[in-house]
Protein backbone atom coordinates (compact mmCIF):
# COMPACT_ATOMS: atom_id res chain seq x y z
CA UNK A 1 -152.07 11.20 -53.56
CA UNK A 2 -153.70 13.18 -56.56
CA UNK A 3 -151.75 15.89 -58.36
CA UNK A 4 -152.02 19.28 -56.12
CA UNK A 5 -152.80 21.83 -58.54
CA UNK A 6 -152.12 25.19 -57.61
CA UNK A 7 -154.71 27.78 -59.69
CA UNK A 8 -154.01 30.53 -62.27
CA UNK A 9 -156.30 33.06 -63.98
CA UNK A 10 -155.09 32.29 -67.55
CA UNK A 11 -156.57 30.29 -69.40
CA UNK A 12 -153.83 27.69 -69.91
CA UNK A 13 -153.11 26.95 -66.38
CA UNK A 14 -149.89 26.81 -64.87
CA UNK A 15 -146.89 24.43 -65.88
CA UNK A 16 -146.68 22.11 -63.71
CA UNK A 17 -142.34 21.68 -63.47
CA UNK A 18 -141.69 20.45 -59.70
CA UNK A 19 -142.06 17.62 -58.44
CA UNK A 20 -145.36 16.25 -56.14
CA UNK A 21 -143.28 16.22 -53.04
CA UNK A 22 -142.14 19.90 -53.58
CA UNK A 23 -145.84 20.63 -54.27
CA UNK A 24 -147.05 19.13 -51.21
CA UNK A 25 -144.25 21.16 -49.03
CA UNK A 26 -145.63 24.58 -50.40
CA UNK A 27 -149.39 23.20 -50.15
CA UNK A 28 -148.24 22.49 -46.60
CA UNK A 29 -146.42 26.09 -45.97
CA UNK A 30 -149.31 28.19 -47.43
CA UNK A 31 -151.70 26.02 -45.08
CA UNK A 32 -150.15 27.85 -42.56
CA UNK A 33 -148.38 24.25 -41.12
CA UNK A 34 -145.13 25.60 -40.07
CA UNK A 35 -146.39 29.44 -39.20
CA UNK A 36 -148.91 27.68 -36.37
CA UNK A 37 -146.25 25.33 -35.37
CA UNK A 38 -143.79 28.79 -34.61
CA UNK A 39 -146.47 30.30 -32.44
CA UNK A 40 -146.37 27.28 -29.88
CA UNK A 41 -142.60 28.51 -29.50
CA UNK A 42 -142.93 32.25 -29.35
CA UNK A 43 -139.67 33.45 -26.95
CA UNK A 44 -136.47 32.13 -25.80
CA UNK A 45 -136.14 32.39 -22.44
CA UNK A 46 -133.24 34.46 -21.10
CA UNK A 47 -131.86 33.56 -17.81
CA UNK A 48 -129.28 36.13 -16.03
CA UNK A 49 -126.98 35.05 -13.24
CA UNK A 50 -128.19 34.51 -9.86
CA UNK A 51 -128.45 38.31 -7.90
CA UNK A 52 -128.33 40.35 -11.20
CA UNK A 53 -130.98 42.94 -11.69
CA UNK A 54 -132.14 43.53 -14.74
CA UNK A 55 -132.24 46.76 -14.55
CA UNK A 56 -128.48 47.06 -14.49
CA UNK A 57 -127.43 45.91 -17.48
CA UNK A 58 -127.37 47.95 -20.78
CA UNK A 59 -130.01 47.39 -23.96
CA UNK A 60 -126.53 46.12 -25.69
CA UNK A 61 -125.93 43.59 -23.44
CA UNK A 62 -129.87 42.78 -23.20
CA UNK A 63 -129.54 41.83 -27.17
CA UNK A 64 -126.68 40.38 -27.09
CA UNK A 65 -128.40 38.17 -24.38
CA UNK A 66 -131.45 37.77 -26.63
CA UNK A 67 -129.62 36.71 -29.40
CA UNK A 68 -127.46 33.80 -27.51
CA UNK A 69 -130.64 32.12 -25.77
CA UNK A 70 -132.47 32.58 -29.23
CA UNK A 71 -129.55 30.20 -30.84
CA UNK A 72 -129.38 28.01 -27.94
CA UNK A 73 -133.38 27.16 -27.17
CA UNK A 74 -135.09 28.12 -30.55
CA UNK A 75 -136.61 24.67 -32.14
CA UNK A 76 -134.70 23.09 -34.79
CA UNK A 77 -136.94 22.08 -37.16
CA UNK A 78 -136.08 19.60 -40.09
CA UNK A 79 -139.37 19.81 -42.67
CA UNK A 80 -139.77 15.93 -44.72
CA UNK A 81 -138.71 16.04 -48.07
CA UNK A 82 -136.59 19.75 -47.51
CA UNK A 83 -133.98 20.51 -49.77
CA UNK A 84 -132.19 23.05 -47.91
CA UNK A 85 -131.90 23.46 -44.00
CA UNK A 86 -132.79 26.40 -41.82
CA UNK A 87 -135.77 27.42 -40.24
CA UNK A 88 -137.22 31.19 -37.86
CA UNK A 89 -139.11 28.77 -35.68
CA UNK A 90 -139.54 31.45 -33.06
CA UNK A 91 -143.27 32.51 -33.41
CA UNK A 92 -142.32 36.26 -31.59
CA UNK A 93 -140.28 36.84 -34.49
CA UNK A 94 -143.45 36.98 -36.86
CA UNK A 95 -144.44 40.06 -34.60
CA UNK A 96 -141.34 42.27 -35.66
CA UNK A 97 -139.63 41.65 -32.02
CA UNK A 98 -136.61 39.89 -31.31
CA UNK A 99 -137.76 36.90 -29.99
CA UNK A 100 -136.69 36.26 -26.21
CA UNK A 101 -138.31 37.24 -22.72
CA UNK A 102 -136.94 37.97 -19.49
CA UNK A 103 -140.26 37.78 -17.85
CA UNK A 104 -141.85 34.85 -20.07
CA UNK A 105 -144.35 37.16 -21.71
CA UNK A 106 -142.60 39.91 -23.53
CA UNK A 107 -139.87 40.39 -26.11
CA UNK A 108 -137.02 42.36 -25.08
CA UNK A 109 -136.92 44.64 -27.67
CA UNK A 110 -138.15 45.44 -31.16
CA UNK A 111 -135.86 44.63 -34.01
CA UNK A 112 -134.96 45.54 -37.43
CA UNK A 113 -136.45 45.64 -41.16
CA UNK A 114 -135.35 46.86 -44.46
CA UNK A 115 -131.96 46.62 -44.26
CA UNK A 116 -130.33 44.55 -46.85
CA UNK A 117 -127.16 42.88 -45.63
CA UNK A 118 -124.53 41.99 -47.43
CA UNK A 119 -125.48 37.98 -48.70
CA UNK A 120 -122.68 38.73 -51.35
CA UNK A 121 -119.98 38.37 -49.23
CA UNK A 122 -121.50 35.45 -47.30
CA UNK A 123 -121.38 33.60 -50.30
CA UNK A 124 -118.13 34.64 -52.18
CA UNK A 125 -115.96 34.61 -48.70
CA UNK A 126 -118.11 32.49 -45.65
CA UNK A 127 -119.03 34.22 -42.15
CA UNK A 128 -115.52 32.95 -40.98
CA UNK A 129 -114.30 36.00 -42.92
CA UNK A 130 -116.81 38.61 -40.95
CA UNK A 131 -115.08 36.90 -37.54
CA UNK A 132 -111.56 37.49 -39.19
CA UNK A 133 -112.45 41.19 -39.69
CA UNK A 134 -113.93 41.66 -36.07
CA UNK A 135 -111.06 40.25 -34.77
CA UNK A 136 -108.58 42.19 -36.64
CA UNK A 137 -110.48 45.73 -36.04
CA UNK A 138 -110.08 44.47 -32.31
CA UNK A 139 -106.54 44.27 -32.10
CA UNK A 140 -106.27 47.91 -33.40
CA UNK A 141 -104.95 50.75 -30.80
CA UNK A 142 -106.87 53.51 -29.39
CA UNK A 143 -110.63 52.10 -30.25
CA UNK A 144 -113.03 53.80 -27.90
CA UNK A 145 -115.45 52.23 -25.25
CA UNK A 146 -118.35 52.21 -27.77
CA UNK A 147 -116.57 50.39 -30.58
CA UNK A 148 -115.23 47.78 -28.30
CA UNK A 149 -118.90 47.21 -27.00
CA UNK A 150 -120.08 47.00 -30.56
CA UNK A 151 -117.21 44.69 -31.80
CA UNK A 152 -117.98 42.41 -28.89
CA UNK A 153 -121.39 42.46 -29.82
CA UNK A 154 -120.93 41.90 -33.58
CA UNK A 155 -118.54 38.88 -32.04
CA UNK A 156 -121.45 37.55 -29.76
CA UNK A 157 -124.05 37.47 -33.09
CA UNK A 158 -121.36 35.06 -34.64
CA UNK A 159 -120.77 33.08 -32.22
CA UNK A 160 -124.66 32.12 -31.75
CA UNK A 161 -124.93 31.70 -35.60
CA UNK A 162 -122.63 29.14 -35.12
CA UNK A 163 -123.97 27.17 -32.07
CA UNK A 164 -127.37 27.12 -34.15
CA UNK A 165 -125.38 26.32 -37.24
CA UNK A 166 -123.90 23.46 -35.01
CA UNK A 167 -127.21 22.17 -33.56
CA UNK A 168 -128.35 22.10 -37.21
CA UNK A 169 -125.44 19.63 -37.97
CA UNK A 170 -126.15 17.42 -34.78
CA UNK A 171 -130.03 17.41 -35.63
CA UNK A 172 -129.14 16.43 -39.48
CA UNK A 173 -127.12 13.61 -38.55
CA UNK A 174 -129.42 12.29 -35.36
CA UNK A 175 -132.35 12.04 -38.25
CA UNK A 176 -129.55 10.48 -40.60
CA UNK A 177 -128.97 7.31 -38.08
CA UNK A 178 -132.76 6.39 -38.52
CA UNK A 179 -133.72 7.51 -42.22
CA UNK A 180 -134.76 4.88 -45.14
CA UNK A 181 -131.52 4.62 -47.80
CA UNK A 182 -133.48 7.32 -50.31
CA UNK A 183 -133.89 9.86 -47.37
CA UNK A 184 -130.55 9.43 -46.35
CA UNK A 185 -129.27 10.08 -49.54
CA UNK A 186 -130.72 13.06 -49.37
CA UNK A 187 -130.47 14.62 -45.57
CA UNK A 188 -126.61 13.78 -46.35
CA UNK A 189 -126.86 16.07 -49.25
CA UNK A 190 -127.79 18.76 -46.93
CA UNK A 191 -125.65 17.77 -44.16
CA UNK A 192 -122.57 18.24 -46.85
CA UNK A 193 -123.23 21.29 -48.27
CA UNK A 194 -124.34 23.01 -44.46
CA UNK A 195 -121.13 21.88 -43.16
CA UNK A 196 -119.03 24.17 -45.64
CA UNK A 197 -121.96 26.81 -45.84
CA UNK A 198 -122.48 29.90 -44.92
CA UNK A 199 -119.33 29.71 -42.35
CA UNK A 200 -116.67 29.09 -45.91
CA UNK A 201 -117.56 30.13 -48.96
CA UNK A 202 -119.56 28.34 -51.58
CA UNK A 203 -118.09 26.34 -54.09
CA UNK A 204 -121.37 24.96 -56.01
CA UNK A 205 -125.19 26.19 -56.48
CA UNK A 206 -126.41 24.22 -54.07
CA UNK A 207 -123.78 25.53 -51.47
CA UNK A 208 -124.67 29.22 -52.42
CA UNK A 209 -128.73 28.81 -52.15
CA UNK A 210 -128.19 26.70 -48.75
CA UNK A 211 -125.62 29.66 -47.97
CA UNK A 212 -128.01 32.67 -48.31
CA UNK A 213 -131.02 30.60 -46.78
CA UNK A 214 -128.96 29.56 -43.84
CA UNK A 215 -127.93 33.53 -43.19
CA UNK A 216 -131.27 34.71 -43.68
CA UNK A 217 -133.37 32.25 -41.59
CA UNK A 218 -130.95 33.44 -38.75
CA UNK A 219 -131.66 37.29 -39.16
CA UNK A 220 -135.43 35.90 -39.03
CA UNK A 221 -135.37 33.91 -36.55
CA UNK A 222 -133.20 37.07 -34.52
CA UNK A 223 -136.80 38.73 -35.32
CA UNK A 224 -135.09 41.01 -38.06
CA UNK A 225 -136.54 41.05 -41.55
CA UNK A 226 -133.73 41.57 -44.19
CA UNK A 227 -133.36 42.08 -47.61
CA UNK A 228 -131.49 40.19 -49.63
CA UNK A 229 -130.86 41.99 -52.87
CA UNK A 230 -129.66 40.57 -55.90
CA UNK A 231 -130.12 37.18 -55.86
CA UNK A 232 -129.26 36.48 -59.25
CA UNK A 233 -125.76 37.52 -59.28
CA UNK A 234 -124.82 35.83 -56.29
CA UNK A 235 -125.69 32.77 -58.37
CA UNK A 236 -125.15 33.22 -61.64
CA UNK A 237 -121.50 32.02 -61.60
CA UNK A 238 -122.06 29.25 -59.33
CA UNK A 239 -124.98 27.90 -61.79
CA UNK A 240 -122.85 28.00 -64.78
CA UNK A 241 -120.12 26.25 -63.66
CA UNK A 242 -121.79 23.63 -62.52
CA UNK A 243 -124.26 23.28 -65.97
CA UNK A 244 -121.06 23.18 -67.46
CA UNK A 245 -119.40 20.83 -65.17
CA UNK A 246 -122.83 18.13 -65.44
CA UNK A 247 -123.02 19.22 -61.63
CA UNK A 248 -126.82 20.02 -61.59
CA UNK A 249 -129.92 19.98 -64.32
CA UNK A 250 -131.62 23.37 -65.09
CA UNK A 251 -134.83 20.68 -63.41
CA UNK A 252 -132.40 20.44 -60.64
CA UNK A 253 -131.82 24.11 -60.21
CA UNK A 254 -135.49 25.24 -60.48
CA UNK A 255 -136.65 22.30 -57.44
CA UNK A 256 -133.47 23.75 -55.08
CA UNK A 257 -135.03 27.30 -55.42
CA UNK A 258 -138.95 26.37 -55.07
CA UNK A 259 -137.87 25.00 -51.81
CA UNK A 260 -135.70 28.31 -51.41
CA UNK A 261 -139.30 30.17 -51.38
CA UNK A 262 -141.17 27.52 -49.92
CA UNK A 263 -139.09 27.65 -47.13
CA UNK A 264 -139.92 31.66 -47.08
CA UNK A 265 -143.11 31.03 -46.24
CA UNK A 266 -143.05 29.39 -43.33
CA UNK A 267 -144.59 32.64 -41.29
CA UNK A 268 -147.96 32.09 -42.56
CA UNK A 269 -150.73 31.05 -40.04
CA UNK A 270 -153.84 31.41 -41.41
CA UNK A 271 -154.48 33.16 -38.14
CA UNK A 272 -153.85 36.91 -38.81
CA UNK A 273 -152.78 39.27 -41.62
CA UNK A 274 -149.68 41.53 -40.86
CA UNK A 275 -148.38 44.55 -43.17
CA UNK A 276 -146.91 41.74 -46.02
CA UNK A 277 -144.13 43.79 -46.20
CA UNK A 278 -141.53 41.67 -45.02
CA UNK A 279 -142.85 38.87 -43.35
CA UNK A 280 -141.51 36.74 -46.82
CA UNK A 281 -139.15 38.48 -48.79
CA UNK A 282 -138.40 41.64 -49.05
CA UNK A 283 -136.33 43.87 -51.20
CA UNK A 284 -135.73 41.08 -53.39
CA UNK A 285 -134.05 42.37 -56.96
CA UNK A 286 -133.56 39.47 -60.11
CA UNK A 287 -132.10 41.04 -63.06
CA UNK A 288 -130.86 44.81 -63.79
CA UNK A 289 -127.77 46.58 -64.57
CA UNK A 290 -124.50 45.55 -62.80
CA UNK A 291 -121.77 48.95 -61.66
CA UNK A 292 -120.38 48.80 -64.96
CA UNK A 293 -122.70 49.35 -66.56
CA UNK A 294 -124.01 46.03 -68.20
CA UNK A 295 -127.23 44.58 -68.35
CA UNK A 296 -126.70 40.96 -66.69
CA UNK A 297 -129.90 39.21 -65.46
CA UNK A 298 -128.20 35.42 -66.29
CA UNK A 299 -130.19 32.60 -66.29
CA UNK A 300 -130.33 32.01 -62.75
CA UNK A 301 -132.43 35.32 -62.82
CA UNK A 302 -134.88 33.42 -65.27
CA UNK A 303 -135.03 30.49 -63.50
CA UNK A 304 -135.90 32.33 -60.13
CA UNK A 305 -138.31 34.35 -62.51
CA UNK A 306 -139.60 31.17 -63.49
C-alpha cells in the first residue's frame, strides 16, 4: 500500500510520525467506515415483562431500562490494528438520543451533552470506587424515596458498564484464540490493560488512555456526549513514570493517543452534517493553570498537542 498522506496548507507538509497502519485506521474513520457501520445498529431493543404496560412505569425506570439493554445488545466492535478497546456502536446515539426503543422505531428519551464528568477520578481510583460510594450513601438512615430511586439508578448505570466491560473481555479473548502470533501480541496488550481499567485504577499510560476511552465510549454509546476536561493532567504522571521507568517511547506515547482520537471519530458517516459540537470531543482542555496556581501543561499536553 502507498504512503496515505493526509494534506496541510503549509508549505512544508505535515510530519509524517505514526505509523501506516495508524494512518490507514484514521483514513478509514474519516471515510465514514465505522459511522455507516453504527447506523445499521441504531436502538437496543427493550423488552418489559410479559403484562406490563408501558405506560406504568416511571421515565427513571424507562432509562434505567435503556441503559441495561444498551450494554447487553449494543455491537461489540473490535477495529484491526486498534490500540485501545471501546466503541458507541449504537447509530441512535449519533442523533443526541439514548439509544434504545420500546416500539422498534424510537428512542426513549433524549439524553445529555456538555457535562464534563469526572475522568479524574476514574483514573486515579477505578469505577469500583463510584460503586463503593453508592453503596455506602445507601446504607445511610433516613434517605428519602427520591434518593433511593436515584442511588439505585446510579447502581443500575454501573452495573451495565460492567456487563459491556465484560463482553469486551470475552470478545478480546474469542479474537485472541484465532489471531496470527504479532496480532496476538497485541489484542493481549489490550486485553491486560482493559482487565484492570477503568473498573481499578491505572497504574501505567497505557492503562490511563484505555481508562478514559473505555468511560467515555460508554457515556457515548448511552447517547450522552461528555466532556472530558483536562486530559493532560490525568496523564502527565502516568507518562513520566513510565519514560523514566523505559515503560513506553515518547513514539510509543504519541501512536496510543492518535488511536485515542481516531477512535473519536468513529461517528462520521459521510451521510449528514450535525451541529459538530460534540459529536467528537468536546470540552476538551490540554494545558493551563492547575488550583494552585501553577502553570503545568507537561509533556503529555505537547504530545496530545502534537
Amino acid at each position: 500500500m502507498s504512503e496515505i498522506t493526509f494534506f496541510s496548507p503549509m508549505k512544508e507538509g505535515r510530519p509524517v510520525r505514526l505509523s501506516q497502519s495508524t494512518r490507514v485506521f484514521a483514513k478509514e474513520s474519516l471515510a465514514g467506515t465505522y459511522g455507516k457501520e453504527a447506523l445499521n445498529h441504531k436502538y437496543a431493543l427493550i423488552t418489559l415483562p410479559e403484562g406490563t404496560d408501558p405506560a406504568s412505569i416511571t421515565d427513571r425506570q424507562k432509562y434505567d431500562l435503556a441503559i441495561t439493554a444498551i450494554a447487553e445488545q449494543a455491537p461489540i466492535r473490535l477495529m484491526d490494528g486498534e490500540l485501545i478497546s471501546g466503541s458507541a456502536s449504537l447509530g441512535g446515539a449519533i442523533f443526541h438520543e439514548v439509544p434504545a426503543t420500546l416500539d422498534g422505531e424510537h428512542a426513549v428519551c433524549g439524553s445529555i451533552s456538555h457535562l464534563t464528568t469526572n475522568f479524574y477520578r476514574v483514573v486515579s481510583e477505578g469505577m469500583d470506587s463510584f460503586r463503593a460510594r453508592i453503596e455506602a450513601k445507601q446504607k445511610e438512615p433516613d434517605l428519602t424515596s427520591l434518593q433511593k430511586e436515584i442511588l439505585s439508578s446510579q447502581l443500575n448505570a454501573w452495573n451495565a458498564m460492567k456487563c459491556w466491560h465484560t463482553r469486551y473481555l470475552e470478545a478480546l479473548n474469542a479474537r485472541m484464540e484465532n489471531a496470527d502470533s504479532a496480532d496476538k501480541k497485541r489484542l493481549s496488550a489490550i486485553y491486560d490493560n482493559l482487565t484492570r481499567v477503568p473498573f481499578g485504577p491505572a497504574r501505567t499510560f497505557r492503562e490511563g488512555v484505555q481508562s478514559i476511552w473505555f468511560t467515555f465510549s460508554f457515556q457515548r454509546l448511552c447517547g450522552n456526549w461528555p466532556g472530558i476536561g483536562r486530559m493532560d493532567l490525568m496523564l502527565d504522571d502516568l507518562y513520566q513514570a513510565d519514560l523514566a521507568a523505559g515503560r513506553i517511547t515518547e513514539g510509543e506515547a504519541r501512536e496510543l493517543l492518535a488511536h485515542f482520537f481516531i477512535k473519536g471519530c468513529e461517528w462520521i458517516t459521510l451521510q449528514f452534517r450535525g451541529s459538530g459540537d460534540a459529536q467528537h470531543y468536546q470540552n476538551l482542555v490540554l494545558g493551563g493553570m492547575d488550583e494552585t496556581g501553577r502553570v503545568r501543561p507537561g509533556d503529555a499536553a505537547r504530545l496530545l498537542l502534537e
